[in-house]
PDB file of N, CA and C in Angstrom:
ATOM      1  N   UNK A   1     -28.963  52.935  -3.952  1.00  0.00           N
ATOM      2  CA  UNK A   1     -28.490  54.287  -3.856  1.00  0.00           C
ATOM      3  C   UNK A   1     -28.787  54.994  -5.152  1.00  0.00           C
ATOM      4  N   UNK A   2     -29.130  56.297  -5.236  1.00  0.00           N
ATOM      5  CA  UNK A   2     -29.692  56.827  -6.485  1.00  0.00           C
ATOM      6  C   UNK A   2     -28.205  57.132  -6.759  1.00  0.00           C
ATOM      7  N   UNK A   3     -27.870  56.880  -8.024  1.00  0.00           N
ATOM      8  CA  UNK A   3     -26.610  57.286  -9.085  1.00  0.00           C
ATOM      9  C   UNK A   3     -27.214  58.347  -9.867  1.00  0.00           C
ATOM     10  N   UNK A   4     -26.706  59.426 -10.192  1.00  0.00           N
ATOM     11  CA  UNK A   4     -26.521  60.266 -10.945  1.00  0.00           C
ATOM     12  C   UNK A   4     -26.975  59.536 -12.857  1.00  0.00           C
ATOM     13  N   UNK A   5     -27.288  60.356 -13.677  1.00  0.00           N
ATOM     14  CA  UNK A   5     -27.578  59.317 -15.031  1.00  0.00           C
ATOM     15  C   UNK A   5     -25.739  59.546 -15.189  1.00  0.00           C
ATOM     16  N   UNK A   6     -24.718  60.502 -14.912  1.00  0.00           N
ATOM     17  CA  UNK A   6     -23.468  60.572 -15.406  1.00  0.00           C
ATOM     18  C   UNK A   6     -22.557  60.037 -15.056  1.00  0.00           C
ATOM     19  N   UNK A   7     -23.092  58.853 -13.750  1.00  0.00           N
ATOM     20  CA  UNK A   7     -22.210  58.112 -12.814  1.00  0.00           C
ATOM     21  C   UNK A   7     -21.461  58.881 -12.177  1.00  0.00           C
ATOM     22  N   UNK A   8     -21.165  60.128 -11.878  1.00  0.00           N
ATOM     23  CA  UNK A   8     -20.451  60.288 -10.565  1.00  0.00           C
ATOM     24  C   UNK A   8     -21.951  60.714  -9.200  1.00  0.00           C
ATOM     25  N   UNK A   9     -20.875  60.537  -8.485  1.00  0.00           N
ATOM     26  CA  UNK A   9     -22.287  60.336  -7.217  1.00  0.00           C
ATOM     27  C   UNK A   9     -21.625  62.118  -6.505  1.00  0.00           C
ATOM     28  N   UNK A  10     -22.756  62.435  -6.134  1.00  0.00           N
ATOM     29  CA  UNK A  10     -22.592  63.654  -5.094  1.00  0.00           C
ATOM     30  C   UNK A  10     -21.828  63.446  -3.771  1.00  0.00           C
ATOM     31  N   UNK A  11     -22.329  64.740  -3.166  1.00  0.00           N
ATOM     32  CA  UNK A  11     -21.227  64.424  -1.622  1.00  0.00           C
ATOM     33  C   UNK A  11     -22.240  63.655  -0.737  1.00  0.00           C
ATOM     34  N   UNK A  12     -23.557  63.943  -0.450  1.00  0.00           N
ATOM     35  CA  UNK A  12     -24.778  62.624   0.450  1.00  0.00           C
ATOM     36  C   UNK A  12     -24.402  61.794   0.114  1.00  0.00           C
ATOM     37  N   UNK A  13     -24.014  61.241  -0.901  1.00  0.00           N
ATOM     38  CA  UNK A  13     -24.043  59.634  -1.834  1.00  0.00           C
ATOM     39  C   UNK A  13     -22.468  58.979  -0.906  1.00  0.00           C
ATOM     40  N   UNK A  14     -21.573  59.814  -1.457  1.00  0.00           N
ATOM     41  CA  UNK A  14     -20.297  59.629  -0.903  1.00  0.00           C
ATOM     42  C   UNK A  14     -20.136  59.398   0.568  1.00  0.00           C
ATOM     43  N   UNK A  15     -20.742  60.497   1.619  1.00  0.00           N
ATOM     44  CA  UNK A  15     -20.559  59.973   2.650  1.00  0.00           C
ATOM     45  C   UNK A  15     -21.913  59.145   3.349  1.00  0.00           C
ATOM     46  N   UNK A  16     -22.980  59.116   2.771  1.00  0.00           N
ATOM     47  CA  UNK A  16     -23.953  57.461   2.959  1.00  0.00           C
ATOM     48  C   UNK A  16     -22.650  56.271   3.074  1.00  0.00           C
ATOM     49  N   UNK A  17     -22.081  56.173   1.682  1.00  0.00           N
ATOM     50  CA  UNK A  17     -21.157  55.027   1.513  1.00  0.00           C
ATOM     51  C   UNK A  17     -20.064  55.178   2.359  1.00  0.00           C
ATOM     52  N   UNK A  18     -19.888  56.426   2.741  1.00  0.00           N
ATOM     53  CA  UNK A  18     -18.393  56.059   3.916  1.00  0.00           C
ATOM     54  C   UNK A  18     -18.763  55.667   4.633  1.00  0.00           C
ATOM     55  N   UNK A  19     -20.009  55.760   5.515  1.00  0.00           N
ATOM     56  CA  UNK A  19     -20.857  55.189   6.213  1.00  0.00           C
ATOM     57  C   UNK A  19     -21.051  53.917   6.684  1.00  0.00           C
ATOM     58  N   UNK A  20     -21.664  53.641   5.715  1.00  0.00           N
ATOM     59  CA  UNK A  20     -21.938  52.102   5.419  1.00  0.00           C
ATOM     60  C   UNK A  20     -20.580  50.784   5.507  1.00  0.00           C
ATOM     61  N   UNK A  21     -19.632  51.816   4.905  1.00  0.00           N
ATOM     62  CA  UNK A  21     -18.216  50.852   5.003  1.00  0.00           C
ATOM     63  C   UNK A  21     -17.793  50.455   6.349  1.00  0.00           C
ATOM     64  N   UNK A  22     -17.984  52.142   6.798  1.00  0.00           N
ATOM     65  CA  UNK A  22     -16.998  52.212   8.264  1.00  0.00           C
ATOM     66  C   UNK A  22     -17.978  51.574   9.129  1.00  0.00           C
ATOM     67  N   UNK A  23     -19.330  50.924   8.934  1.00  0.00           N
ATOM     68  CA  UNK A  23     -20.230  50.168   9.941  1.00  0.00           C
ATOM     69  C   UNK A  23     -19.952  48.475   9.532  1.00  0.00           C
ATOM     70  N   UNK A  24     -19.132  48.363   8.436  1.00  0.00           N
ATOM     71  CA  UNK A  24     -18.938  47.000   8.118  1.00  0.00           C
ATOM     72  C   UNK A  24     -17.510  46.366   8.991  1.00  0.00           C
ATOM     73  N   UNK A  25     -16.820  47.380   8.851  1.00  0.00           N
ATOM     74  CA  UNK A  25     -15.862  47.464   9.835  1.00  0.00           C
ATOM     75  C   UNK A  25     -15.706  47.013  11.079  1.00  0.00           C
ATOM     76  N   UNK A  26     -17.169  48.079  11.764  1.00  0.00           N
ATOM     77  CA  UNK A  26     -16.942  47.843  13.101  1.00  0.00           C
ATOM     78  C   UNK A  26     -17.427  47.193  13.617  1.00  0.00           C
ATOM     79  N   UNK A  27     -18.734  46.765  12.916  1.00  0.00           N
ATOM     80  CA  UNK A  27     -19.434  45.235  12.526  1.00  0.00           C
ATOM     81  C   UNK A  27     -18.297  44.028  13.181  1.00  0.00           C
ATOM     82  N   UNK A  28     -17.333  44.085  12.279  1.00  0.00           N
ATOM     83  CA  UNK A  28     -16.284  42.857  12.321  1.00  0.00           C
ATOM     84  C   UNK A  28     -15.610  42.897  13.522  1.00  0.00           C
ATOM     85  N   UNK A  29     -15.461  44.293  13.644  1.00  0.00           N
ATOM     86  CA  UNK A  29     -14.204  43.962  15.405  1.00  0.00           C
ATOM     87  C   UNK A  29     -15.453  43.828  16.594  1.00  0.00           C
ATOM     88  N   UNK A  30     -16.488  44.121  16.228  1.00  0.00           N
ATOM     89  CA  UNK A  30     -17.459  43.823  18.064  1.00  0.00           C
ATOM     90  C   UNK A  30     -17.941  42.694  17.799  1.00  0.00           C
ATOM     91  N   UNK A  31     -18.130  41.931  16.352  1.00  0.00           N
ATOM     92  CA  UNK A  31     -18.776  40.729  16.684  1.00  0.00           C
ATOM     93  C   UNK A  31     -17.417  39.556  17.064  1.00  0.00           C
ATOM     94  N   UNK A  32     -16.116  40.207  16.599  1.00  0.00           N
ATOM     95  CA  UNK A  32     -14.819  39.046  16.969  1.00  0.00           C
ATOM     96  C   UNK A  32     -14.615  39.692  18.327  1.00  0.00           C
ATOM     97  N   UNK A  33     -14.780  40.980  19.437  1.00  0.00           N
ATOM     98  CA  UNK A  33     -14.712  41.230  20.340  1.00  0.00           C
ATOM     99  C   UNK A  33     -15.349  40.411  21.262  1.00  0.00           C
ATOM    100  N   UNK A  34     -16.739  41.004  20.789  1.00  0.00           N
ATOM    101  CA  UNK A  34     -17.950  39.742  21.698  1.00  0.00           C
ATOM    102  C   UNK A  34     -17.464  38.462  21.494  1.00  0.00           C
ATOM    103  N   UNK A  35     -16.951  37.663  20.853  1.00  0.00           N
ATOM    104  CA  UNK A  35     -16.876  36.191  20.839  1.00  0.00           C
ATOM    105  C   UNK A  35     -15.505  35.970  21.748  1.00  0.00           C
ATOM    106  N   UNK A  36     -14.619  36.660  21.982  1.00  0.00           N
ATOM    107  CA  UNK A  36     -13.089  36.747  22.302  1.00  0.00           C
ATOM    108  C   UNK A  36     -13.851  36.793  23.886  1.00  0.00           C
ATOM    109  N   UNK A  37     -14.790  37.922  24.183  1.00  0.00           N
ATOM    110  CA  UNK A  37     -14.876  37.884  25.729  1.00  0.00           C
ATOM    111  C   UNK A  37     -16.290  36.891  25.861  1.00  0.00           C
ATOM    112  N   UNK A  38     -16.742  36.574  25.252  1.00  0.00           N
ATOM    113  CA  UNK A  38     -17.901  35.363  25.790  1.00  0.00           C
ATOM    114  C   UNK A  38     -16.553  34.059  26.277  1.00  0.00           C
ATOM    115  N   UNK A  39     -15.445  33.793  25.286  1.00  0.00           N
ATOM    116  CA  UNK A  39     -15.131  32.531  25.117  1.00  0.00           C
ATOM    117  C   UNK A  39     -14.252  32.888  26.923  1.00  0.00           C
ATOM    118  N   UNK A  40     -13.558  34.223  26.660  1.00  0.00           N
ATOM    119  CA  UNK A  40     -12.910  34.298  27.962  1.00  0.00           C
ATOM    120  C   UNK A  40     -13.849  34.051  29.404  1.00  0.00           C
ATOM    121  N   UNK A  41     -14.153  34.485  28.972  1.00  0.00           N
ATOM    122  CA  UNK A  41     -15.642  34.031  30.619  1.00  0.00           C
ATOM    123  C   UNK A  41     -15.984  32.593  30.780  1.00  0.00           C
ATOM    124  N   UNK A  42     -16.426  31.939  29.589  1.00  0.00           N
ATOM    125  CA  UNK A  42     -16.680  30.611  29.693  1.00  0.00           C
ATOM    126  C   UNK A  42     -15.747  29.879  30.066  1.00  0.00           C
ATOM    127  N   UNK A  43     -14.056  29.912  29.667  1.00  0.00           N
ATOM    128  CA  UNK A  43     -12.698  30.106  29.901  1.00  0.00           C
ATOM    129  C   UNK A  43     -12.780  29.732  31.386  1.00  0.00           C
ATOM    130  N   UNK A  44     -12.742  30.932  32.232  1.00  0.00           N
ATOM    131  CA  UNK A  44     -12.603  31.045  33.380  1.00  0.00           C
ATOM    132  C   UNK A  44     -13.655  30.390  34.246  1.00  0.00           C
ATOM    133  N   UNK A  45     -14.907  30.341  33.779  1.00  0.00           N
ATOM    134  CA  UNK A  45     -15.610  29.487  34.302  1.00  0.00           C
ATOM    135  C   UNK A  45     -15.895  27.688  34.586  1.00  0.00           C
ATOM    136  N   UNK A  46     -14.987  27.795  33.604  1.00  0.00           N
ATOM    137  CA  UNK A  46     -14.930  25.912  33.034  1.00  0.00           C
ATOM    138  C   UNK A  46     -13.810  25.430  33.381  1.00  0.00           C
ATOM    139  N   UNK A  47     -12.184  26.609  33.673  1.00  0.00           N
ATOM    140  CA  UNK A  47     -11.266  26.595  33.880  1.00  0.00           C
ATOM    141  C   UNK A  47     -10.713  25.716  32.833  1.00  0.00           C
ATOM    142  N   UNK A  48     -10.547  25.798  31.510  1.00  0.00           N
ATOM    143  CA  UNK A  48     -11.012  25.369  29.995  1.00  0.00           C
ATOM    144  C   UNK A  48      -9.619  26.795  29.242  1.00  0.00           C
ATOM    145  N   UNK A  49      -8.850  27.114  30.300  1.00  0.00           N
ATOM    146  CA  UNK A  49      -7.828  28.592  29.245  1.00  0.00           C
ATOM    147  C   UNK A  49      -7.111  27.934  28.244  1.00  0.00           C
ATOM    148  N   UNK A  50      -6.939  28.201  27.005  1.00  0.00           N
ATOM    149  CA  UNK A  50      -7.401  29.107  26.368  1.00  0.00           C
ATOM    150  C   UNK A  50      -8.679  28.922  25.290  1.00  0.00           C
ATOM    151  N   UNK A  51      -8.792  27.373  25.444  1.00  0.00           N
ATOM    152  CA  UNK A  51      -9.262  26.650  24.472  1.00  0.00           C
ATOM    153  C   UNK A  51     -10.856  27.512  24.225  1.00  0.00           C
ATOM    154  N   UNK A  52     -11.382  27.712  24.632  1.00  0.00           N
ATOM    155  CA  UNK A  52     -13.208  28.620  24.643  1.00  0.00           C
ATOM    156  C   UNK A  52     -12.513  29.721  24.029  1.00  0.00           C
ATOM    157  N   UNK A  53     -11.484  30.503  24.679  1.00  0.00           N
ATOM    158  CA  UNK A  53     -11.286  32.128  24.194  1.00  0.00           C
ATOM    159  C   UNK A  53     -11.035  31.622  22.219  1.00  0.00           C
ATOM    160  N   UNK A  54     -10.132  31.171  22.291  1.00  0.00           N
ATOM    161  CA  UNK A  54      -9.747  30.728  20.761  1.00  0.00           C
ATOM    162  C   UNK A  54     -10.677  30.747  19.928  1.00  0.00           C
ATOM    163  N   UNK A  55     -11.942  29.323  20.239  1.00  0.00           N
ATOM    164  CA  UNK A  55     -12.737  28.663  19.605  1.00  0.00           C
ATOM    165  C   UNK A  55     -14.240  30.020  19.308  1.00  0.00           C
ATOM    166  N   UNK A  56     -14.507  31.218  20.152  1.00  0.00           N
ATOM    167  CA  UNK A  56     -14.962  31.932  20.618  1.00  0.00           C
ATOM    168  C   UNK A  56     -14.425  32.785  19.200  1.00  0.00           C
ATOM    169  N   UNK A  57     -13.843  33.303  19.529  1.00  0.00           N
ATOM    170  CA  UNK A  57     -12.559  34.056  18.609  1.00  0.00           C
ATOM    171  C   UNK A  57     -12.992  33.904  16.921  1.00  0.00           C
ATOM    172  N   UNK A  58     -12.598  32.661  16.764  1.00  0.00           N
ATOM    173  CA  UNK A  58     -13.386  32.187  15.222  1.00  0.00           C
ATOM    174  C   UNK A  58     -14.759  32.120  14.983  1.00  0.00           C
ATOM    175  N   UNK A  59     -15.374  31.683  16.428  1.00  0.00           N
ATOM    176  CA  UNK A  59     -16.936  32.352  16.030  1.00  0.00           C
ATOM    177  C   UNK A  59     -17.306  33.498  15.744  1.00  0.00           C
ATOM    178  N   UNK A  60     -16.712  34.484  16.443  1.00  0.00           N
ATOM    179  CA  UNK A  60     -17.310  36.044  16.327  1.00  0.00           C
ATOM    180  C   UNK A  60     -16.596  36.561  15.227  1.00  0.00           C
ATOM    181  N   UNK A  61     -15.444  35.884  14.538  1.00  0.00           N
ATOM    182  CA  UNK A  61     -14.983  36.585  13.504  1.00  0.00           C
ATOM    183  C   UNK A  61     -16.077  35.899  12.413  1.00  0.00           C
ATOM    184  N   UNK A  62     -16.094  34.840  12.377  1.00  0.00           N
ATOM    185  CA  UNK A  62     -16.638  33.754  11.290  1.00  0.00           C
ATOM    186  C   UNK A  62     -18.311  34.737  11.153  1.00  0.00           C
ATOM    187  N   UNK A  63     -18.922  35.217  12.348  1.00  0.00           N
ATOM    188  CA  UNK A  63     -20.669  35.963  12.214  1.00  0.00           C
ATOM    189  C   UNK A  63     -20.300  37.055  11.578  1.00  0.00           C
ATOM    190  N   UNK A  64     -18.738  37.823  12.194  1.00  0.00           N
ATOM    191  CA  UNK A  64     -18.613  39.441  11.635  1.00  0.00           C
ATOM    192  C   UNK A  64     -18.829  39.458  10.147  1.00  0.00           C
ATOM    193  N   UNK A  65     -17.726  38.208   9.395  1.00  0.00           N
ATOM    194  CA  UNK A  65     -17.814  38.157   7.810  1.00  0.00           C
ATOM    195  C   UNK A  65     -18.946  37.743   7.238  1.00  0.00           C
ATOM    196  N   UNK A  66     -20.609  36.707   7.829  1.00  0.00           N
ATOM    197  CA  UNK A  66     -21.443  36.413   7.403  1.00  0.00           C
ATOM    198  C   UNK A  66     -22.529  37.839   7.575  1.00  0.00           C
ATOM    199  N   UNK A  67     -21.898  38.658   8.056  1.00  0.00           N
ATOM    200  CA  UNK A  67     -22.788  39.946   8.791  1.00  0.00           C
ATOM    201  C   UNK A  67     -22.240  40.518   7.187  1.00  0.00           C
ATOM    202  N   UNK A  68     -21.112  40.912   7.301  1.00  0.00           N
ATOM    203  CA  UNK A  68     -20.725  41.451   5.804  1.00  0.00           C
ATOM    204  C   UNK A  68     -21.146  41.189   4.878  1.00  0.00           C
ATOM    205  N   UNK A  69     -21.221  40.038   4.248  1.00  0.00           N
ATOM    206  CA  UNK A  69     -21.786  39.428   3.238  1.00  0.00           C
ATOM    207  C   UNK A  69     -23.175  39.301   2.938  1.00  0.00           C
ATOM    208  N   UNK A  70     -23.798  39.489   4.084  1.00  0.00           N
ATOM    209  CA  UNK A  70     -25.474  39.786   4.195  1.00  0.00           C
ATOM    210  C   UNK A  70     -25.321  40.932   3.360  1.00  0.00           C
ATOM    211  N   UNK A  71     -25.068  42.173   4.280  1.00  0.00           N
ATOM    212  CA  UNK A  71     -24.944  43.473   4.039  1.00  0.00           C
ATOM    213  C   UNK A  71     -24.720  43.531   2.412  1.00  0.00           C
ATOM    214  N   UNK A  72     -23.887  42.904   1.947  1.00  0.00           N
ATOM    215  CA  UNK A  72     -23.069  43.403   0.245  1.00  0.00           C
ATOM    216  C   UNK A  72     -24.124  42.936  -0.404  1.00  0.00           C
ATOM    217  N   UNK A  73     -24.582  41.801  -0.270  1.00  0.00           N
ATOM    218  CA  UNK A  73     -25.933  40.765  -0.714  1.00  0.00           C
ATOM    219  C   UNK A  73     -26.989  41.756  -0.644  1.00  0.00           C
ATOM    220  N   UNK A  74     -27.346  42.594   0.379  1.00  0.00           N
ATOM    221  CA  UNK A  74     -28.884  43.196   0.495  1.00  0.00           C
ATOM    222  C   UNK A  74     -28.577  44.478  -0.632  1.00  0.00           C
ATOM    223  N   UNK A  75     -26.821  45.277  -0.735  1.00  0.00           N
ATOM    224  CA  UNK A  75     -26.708  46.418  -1.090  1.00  0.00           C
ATOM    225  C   UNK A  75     -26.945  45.911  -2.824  1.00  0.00           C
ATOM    226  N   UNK A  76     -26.440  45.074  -3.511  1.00  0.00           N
ATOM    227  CA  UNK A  76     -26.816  44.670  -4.629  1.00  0.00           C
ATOM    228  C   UNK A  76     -27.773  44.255  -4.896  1.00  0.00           C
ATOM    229  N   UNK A  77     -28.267  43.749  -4.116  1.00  0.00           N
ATOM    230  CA  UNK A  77     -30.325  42.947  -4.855  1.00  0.00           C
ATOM    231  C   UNK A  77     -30.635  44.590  -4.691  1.00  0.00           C
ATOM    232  N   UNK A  78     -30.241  45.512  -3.725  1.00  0.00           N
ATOM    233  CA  UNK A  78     -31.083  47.215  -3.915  1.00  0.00           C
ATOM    234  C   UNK A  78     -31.037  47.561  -5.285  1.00  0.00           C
ATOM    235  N   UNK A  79     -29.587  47.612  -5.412  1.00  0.00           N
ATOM    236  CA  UNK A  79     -28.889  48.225  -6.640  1.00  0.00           C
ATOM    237  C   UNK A  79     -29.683  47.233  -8.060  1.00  0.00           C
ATOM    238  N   UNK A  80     -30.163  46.215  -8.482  1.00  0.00           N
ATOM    239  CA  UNK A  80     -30.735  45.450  -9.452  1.00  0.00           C
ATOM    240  C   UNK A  80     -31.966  46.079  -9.248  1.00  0.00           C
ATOM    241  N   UNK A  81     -32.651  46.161  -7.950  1.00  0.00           N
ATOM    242  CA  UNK A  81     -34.268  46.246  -7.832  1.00  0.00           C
ATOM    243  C   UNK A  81     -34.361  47.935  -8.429  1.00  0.00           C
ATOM    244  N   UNK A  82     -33.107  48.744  -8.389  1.00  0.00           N
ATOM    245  CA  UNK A  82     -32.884  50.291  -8.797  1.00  0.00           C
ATOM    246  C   UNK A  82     -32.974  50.488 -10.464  1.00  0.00           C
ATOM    247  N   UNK A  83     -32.111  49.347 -10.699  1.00  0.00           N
ATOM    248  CA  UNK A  83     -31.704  49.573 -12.315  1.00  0.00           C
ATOM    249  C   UNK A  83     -32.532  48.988 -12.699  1.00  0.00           C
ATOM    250  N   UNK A  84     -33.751  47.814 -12.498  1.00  0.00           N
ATOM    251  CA  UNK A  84     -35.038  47.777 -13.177  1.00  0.00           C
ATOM    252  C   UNK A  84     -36.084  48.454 -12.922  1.00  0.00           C
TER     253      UNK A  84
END
């Protein structure tokens, strides 16, 4: 993200980054959503309640936070590849 040389950032800068947050967000609830209703289907299909929805559950949360951490990872190697 281009910084200002005085460090405060403008209003583009500001809402880029509200942006970006509020997609990390929602990142986290559809990938623990999707895993909550894959596990429920498999659930009902295996006749397996609750044990898939659960196990499901920690998968899609467990991708949402490796999805995050990508993301923070790519926004800092930017930010190094900026300041050299």
């Amino acid at each position: 993200m281009n910084n200002p040389p005085s460090g405060k950032k403008e209003g583009p800068d500001k809402k880029g980054d509200l942006l970006w947050a509020a997609t990390l967000g929602i990142n986290l609830v559809v990938s623990t959503a999707a895993g909550v209703v894959i596990g429920w289907y498999l659930d009902k299909l295996f006749k397996t309640s609750p044990v898939l929805t659960i196990v499901f559950f920690f998968i899609g949360t467990l991708a949402g936070f490796i999805q995050i951490y990508r993301e923070i990872r790519k926004l800092d190697n930017d930010d190094k590849k900026h300041d050299s």
